[in-house]
PDB file of N, CA and C in Angstrom:
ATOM      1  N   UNK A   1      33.255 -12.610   2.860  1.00  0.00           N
ATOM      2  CA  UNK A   1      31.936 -12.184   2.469  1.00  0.00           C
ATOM      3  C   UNK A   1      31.294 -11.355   3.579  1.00  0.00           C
ATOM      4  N   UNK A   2      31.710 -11.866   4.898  1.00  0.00           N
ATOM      5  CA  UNK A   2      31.413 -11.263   6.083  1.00  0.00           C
ATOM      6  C   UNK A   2      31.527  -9.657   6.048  1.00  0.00           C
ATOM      7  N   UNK A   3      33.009  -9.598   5.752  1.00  0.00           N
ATOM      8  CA  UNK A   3      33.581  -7.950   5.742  1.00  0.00           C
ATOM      9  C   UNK A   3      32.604  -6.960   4.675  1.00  0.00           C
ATOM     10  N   UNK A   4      32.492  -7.976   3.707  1.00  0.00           N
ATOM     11  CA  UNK A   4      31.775  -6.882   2.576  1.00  0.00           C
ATOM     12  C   UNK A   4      30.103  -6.724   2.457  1.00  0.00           C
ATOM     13  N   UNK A   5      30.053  -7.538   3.079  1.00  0.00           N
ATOM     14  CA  UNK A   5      28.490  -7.326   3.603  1.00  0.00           C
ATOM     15  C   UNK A   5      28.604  -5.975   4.286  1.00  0.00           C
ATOM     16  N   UNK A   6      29.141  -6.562   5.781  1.00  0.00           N
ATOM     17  CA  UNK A   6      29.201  -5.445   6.717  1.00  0.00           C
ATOM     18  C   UNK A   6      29.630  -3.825   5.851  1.00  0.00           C
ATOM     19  N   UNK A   7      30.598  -3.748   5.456  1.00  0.00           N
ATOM     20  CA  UNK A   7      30.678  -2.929   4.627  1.00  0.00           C
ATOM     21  C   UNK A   7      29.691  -2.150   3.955  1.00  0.00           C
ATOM     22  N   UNK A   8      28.838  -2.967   2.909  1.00  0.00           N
ATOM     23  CA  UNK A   8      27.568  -2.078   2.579  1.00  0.00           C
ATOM     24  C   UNK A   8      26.493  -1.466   3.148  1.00  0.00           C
ATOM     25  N   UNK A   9      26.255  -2.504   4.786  1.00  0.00           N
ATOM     26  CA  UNK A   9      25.557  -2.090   5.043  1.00  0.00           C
ATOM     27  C   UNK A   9      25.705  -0.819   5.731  1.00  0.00           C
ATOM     28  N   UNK A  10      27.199  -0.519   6.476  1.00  0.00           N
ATOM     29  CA  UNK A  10      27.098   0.489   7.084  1.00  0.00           C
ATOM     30  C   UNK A  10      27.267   1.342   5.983  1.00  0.00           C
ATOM     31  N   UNK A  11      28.267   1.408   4.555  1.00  0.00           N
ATOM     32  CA  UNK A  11      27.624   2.351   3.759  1.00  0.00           C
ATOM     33  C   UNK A  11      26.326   3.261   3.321  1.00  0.00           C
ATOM     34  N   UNK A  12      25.699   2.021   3.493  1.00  0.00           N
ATOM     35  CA  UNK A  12      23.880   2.231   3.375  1.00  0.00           C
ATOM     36  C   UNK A  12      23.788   2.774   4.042  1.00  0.00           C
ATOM     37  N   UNK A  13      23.738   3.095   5.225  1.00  0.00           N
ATOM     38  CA  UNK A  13      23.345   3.765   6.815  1.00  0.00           C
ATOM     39  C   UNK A  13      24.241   4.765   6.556  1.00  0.00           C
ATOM     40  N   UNK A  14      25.258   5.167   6.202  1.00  0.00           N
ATOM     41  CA  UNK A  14      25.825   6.456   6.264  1.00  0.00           C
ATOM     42  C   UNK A  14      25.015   7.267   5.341  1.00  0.00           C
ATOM     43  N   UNK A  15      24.819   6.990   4.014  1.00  0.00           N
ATOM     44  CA  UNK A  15      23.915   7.419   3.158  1.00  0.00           C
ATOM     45  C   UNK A  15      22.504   7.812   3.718  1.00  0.00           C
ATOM     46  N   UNK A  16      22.104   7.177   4.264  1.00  0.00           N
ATOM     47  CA  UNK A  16      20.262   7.313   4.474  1.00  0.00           C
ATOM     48  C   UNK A  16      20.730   8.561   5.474  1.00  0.00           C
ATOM     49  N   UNK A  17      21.700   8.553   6.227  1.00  0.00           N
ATOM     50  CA  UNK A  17      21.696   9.610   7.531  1.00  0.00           C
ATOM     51  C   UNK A  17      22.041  11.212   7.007  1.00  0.00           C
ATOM     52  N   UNK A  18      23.183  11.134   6.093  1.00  0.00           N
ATOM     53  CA  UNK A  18      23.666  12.400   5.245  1.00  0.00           C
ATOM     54  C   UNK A  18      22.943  12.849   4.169  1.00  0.00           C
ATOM     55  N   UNK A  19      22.708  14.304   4.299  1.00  0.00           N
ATOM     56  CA  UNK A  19      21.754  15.140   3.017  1.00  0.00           C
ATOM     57  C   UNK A  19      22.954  14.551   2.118  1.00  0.00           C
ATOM     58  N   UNK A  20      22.291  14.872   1.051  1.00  0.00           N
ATOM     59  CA  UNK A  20      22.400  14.824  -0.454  1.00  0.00           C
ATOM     60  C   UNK A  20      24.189  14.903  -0.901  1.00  0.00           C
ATOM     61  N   UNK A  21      24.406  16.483  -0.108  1.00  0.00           N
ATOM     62  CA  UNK A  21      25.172  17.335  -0.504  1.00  0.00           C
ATOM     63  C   UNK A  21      26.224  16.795   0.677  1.00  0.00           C
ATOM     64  N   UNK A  22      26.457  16.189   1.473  1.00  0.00           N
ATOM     65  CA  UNK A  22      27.161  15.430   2.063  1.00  0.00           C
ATOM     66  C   UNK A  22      27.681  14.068   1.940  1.00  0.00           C
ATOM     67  N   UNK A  23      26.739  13.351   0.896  1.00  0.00           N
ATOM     68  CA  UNK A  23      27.276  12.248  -0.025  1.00  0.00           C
ATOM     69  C   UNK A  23      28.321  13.048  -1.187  1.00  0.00           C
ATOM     70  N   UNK A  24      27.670  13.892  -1.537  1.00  0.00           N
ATOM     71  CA  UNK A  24      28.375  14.520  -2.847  1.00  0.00           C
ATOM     72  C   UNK A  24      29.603  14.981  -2.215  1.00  0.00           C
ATOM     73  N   UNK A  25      29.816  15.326  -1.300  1.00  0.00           N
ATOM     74  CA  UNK A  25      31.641  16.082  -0.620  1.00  0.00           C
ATOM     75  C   UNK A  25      32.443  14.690  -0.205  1.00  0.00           C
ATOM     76  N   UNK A  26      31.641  13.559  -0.030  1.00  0.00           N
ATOM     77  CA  UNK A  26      32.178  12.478   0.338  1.00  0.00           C
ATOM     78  C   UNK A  26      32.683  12.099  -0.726  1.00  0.00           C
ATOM     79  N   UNK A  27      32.076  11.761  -2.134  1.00  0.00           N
ATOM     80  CA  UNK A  27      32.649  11.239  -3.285  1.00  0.00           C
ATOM     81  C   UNK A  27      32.969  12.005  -4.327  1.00  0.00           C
ATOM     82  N   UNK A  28      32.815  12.833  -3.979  1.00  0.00           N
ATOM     83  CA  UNK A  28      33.711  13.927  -5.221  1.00  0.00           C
ATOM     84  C   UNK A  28      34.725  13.923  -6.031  1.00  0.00           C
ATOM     85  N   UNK A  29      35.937  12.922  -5.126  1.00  0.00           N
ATOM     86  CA  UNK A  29      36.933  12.970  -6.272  1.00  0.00           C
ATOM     87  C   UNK A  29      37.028  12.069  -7.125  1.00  0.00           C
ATOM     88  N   UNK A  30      35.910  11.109  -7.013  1.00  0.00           N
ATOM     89  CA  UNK A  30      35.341   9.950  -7.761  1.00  0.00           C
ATOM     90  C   UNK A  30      34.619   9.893  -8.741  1.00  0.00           C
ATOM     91  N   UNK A  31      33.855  11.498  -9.282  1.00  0.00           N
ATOM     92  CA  UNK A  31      32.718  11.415  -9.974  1.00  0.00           C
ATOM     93  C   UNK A  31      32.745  11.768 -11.451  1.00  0.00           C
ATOM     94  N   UNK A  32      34.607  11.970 -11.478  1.00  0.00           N
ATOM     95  CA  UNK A  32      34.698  12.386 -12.764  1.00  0.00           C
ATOM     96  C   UNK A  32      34.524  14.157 -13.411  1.00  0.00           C
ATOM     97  N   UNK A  33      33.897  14.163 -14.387  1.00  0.00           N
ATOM     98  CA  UNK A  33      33.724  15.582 -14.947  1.00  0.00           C
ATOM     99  C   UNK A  33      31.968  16.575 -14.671  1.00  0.00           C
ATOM    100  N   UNK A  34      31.164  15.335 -14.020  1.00  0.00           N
ATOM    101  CA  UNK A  34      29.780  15.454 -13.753  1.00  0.00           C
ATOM    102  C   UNK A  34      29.526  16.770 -12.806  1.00  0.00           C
ATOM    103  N   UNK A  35      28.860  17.694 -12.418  1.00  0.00           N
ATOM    104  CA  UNK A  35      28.442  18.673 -12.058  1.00  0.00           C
ATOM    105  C   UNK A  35      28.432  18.240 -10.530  1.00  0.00           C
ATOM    106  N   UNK A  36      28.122  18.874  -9.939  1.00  0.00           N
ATOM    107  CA  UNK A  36      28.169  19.295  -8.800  1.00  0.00           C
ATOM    108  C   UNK A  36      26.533  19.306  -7.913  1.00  0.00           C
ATOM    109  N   UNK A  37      25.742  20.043  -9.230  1.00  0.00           N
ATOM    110  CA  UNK A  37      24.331  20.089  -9.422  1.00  0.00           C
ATOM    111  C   UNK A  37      23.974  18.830  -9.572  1.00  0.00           C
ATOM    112  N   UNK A  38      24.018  18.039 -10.803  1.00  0.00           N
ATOM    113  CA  UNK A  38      23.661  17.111 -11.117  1.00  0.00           C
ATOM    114  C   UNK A  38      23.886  15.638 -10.912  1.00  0.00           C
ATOM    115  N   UNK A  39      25.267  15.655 -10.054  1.00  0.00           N
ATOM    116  CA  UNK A  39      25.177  14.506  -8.907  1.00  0.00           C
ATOM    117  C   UNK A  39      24.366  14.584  -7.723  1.00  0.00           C
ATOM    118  N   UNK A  40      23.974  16.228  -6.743  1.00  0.00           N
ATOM    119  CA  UNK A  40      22.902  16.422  -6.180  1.00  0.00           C
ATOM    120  C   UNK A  40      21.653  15.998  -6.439  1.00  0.00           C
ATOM    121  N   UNK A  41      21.618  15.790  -7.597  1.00  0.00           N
ATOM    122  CA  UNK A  41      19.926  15.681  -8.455  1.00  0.00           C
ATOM    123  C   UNK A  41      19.874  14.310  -8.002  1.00  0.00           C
ATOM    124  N   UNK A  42      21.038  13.335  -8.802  1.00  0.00           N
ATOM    125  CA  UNK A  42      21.142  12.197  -8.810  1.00  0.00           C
ATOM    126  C   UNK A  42      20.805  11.277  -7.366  1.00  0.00           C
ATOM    127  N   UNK A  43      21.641  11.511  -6.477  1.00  0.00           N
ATOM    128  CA  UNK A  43      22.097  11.265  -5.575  1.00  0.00           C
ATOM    129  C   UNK A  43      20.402  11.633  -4.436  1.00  0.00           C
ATOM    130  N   UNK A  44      19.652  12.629  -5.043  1.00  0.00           N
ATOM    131  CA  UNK A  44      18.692  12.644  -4.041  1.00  0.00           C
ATOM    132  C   UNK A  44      17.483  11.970  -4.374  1.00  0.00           C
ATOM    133  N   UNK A  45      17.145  11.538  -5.918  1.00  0.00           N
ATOM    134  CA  UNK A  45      16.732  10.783  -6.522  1.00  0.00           C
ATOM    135  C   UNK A  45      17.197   9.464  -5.705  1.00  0.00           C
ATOM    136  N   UNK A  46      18.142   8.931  -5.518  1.00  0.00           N
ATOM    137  CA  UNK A  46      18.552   7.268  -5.186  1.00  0.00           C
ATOM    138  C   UNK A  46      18.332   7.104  -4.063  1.00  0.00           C
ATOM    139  N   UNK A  47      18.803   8.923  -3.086  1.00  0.00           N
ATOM    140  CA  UNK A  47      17.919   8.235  -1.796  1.00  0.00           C
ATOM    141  C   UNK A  47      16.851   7.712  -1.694  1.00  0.00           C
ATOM    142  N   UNK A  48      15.751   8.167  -2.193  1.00  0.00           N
ATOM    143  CA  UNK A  48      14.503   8.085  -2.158  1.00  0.00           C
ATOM    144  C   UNK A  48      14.371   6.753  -2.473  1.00  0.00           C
ATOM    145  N   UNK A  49      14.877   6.129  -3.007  1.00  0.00           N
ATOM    146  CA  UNK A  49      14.478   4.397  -3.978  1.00  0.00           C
ATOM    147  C   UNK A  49      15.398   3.635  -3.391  1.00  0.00           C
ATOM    148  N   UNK A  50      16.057   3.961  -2.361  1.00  0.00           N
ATOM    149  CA  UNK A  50      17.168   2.851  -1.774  1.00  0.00           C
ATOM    150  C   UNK A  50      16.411   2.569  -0.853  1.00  0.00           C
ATOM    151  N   UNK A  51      16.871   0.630  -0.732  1.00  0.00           N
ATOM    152  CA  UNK A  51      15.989   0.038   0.562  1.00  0.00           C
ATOM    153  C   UNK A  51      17.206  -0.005   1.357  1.00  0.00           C
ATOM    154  N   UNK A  52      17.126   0.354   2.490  1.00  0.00           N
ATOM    155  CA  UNK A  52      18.089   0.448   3.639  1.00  0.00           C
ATOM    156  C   UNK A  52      17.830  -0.676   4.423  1.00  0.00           C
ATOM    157  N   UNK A  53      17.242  -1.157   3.901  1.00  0.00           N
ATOM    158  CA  UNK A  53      16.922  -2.396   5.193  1.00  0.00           C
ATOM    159  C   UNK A  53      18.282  -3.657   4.962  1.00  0.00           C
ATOM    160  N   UNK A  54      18.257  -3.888   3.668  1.00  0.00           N
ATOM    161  CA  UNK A  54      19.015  -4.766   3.289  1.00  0.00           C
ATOM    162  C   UNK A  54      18.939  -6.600   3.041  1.00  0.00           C
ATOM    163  N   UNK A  55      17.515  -6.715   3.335  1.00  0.00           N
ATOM    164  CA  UNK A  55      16.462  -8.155   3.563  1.00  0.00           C
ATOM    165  C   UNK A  55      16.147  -8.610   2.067  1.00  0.00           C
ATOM    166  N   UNK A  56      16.343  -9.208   1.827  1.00  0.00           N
ATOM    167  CA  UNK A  56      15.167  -9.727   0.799  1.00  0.00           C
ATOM    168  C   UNK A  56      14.593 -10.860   1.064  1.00  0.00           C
ATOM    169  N   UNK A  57      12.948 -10.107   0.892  1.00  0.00           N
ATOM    170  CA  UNK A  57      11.967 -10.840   1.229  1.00  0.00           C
ATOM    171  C   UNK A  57      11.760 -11.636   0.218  1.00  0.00           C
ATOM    172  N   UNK A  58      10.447 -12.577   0.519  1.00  0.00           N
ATOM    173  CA  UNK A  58       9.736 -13.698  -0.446  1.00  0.00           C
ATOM    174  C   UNK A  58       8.848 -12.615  -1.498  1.00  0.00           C
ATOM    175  N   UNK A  59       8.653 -11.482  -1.278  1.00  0.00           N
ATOM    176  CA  UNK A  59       7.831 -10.786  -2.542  1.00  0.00           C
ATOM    177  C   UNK A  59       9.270 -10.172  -3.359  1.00  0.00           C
ATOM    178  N   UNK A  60      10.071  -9.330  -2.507  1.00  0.00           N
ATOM    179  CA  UNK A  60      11.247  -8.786  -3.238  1.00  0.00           C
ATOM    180  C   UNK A  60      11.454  -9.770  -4.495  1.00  0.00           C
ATOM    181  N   UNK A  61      12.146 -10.777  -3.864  1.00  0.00           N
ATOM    182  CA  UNK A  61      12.823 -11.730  -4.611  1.00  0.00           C
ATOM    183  C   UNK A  61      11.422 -12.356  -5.678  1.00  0.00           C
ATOM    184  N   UNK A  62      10.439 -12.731  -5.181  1.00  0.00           N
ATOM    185  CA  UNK A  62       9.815 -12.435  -6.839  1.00  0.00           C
ATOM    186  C   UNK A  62       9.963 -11.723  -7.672  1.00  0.00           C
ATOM    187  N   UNK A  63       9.819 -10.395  -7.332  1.00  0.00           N
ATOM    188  CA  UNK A  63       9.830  -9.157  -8.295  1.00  0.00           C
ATOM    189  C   UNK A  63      11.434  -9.622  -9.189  1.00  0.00           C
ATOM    190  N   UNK A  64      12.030  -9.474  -8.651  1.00  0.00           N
ATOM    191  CA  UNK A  64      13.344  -9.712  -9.264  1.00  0.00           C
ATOM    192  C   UNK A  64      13.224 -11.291  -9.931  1.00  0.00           C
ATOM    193  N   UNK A  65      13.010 -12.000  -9.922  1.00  0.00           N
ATOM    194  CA  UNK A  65      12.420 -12.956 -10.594  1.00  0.00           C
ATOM    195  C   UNK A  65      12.058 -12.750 -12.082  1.00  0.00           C
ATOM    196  N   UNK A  66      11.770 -12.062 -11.826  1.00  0.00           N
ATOM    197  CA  UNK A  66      11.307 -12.070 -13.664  1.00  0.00           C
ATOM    198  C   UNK A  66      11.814 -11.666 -14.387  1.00  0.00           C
ATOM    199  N   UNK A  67      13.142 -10.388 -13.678  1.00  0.00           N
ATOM    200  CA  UNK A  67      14.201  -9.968 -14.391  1.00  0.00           C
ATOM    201  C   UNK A  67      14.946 -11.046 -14.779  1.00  0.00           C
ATOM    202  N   UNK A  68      15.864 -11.758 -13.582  1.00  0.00           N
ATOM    203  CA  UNK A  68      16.730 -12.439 -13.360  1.00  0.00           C
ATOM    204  C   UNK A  68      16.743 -13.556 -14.462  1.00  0.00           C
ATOM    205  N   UNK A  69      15.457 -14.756 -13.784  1.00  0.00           N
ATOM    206  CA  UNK A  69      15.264 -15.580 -15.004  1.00  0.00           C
ATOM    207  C   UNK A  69      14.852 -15.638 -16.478  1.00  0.00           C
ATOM    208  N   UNK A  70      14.365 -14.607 -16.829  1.00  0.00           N
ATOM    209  CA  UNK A  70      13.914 -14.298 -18.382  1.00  0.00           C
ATOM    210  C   UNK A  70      14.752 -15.441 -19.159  1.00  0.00           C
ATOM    211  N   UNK A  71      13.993 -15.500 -20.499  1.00  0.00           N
ATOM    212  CA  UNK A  71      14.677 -16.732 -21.727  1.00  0.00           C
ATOM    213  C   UNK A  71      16.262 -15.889 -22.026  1.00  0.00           C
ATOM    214  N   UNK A  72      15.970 -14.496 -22.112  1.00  0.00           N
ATOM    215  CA  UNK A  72      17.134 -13.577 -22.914  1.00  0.00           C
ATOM    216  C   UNK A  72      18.380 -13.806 -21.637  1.00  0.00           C
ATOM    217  N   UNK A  73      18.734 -14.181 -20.572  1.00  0.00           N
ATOM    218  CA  UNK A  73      19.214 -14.122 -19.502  1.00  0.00           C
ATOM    219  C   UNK A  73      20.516 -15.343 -19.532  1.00  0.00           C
ATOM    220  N   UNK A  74      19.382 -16.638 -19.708  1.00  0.00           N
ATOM    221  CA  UNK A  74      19.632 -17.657 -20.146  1.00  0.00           C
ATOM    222  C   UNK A  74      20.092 -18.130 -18.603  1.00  0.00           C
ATOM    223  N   UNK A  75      19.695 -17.781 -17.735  1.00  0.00           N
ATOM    224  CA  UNK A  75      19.993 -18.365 -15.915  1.00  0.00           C
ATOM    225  C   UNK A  75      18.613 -19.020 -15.729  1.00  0.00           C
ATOM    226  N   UNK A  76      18.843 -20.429 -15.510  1.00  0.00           N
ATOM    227  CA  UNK A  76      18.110 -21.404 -15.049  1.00  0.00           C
ATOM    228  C   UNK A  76      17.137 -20.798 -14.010  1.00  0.00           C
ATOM    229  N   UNK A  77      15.760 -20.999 -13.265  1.00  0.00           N
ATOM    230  CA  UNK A  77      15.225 -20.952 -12.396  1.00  0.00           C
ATOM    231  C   UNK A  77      16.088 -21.474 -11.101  1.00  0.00           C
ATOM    232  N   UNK A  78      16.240 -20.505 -10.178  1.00  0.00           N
ATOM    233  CA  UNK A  78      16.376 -21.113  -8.805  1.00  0.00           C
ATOM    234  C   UNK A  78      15.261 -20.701  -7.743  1.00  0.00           C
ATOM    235  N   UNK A  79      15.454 -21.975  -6.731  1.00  0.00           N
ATOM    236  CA  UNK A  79      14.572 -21.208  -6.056  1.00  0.00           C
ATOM    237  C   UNK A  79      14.997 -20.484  -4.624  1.00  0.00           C
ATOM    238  N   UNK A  80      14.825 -19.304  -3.844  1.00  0.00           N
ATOM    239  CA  UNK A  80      14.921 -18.351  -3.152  1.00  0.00           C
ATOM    240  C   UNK A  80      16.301 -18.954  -2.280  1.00  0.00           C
ATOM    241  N   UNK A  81      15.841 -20.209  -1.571  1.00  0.00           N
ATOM    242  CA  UNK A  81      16.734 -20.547  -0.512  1.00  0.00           C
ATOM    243  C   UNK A  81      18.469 -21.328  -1.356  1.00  0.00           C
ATOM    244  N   UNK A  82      17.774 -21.013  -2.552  1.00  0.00           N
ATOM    245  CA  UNK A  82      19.466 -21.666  -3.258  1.00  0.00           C
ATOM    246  C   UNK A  82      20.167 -20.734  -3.189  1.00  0.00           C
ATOM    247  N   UNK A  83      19.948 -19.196  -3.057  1.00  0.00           N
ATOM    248  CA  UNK A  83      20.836 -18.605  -3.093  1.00  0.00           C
ATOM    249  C   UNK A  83      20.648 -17.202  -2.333  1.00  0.00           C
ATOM    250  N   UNK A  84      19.684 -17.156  -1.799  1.00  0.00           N
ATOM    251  CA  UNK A  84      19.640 -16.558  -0.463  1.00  0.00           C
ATOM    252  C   UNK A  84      20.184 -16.539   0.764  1.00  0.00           C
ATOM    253  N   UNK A  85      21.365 -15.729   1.422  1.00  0.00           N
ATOM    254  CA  UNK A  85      21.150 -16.061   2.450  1.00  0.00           C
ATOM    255  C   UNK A  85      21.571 -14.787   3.422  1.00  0.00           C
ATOM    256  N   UNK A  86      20.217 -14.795   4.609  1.00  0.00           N
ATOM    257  CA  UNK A  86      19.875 -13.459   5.167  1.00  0.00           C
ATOM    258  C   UNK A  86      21.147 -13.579   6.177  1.00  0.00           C
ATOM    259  N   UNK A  87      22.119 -14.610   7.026  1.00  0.00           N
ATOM    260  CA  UNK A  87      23.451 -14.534   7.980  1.00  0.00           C
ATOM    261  C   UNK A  87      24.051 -13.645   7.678  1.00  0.00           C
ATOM    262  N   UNK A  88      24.171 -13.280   6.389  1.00  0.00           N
ATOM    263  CA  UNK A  88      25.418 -12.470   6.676  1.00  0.00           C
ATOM    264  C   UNK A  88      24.713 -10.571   6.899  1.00  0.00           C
ATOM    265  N   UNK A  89      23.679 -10.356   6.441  1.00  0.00           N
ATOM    266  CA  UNK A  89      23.030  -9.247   6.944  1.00  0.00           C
ATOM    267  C   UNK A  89      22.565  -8.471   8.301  1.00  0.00           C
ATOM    268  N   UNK A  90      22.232 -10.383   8.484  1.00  0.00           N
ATOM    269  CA  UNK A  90      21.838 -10.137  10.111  1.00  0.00           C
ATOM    270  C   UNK A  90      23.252  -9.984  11.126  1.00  0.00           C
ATOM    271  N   UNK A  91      23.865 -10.710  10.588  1.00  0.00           N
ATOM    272  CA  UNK A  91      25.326 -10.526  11.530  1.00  0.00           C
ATOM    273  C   UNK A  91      25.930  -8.914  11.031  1.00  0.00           C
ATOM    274  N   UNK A  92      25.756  -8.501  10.124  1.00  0.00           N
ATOM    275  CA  UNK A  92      25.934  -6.875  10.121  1.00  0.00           C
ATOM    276  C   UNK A  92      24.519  -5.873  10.831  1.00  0.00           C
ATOM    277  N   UNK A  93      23.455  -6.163  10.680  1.00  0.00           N
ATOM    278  CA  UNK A  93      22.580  -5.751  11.381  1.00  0.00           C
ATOM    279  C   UNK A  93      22.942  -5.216  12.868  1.00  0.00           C
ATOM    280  N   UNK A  94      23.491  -6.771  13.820  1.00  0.00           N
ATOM    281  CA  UNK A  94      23.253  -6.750  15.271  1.00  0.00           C
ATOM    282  C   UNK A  94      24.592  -6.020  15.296  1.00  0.00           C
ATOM    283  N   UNK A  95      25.724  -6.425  14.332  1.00  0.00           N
ATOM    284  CA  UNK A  95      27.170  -5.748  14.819  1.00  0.00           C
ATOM    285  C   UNK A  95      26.683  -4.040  14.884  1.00  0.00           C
ATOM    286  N   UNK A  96      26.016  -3.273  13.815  1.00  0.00           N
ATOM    287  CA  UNK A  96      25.978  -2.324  13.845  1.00  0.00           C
ATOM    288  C   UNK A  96      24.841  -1.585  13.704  1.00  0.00           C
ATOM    289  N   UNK A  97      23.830  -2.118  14.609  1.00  0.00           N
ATOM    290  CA  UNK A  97      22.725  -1.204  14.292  1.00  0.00           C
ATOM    291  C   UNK A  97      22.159  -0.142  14.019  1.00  0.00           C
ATOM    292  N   UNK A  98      20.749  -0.070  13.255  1.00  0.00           N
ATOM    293  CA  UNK A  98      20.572   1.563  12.436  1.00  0.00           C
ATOM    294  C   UNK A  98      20.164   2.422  13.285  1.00  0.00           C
TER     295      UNK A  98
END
């Protein structure tokens, strides 16, 4: 779980650091038949709305709350610390800071 943490996060951090069009040369041969343009579009759109931090807080995790547990879901209420846990972020944090 360690590795794949670490993993995203430095993904994340490569992303926030590279324009648009430098994610897009990175995954290109991945994207299928989609434009060139319009993974640019995409891709600069998500920067903007990606949290790079990688934390979830006590408000985050509300917000998501209401998705998560809904009746249509059918996932029991938990609460934050049942299935939270910030170790393995922070141990990618200090290994590789932003």
């Amino acid at each position: 779980m360690q590795a794949f943490v670490t993993a995203l996060w430095r993904a994340t951090q490569w992303i926030k650091g590279h324009s648009p069009e430098e994610v897009y040369d990175a995954i290109e041969p991945y994207v299928g038949s989609t434009s060139r343009d319009a993974n640019i579009v995409d891709i600069t759109v998500m920067k903007k709305v990606t949290d790079y931090e990688g934390i979830i807080d006590a408000d985050s995790f509300a917000r998501g709350q209401k998705v998560w547990f809904r009746e249509m879901t059918g996932i029991k209420p938990l609460a934050m610390a049942e299935i939270v846990n910030s170790s393995f972020i922070e141990a990618a944090r200090k290994a590789y800071p932003a």
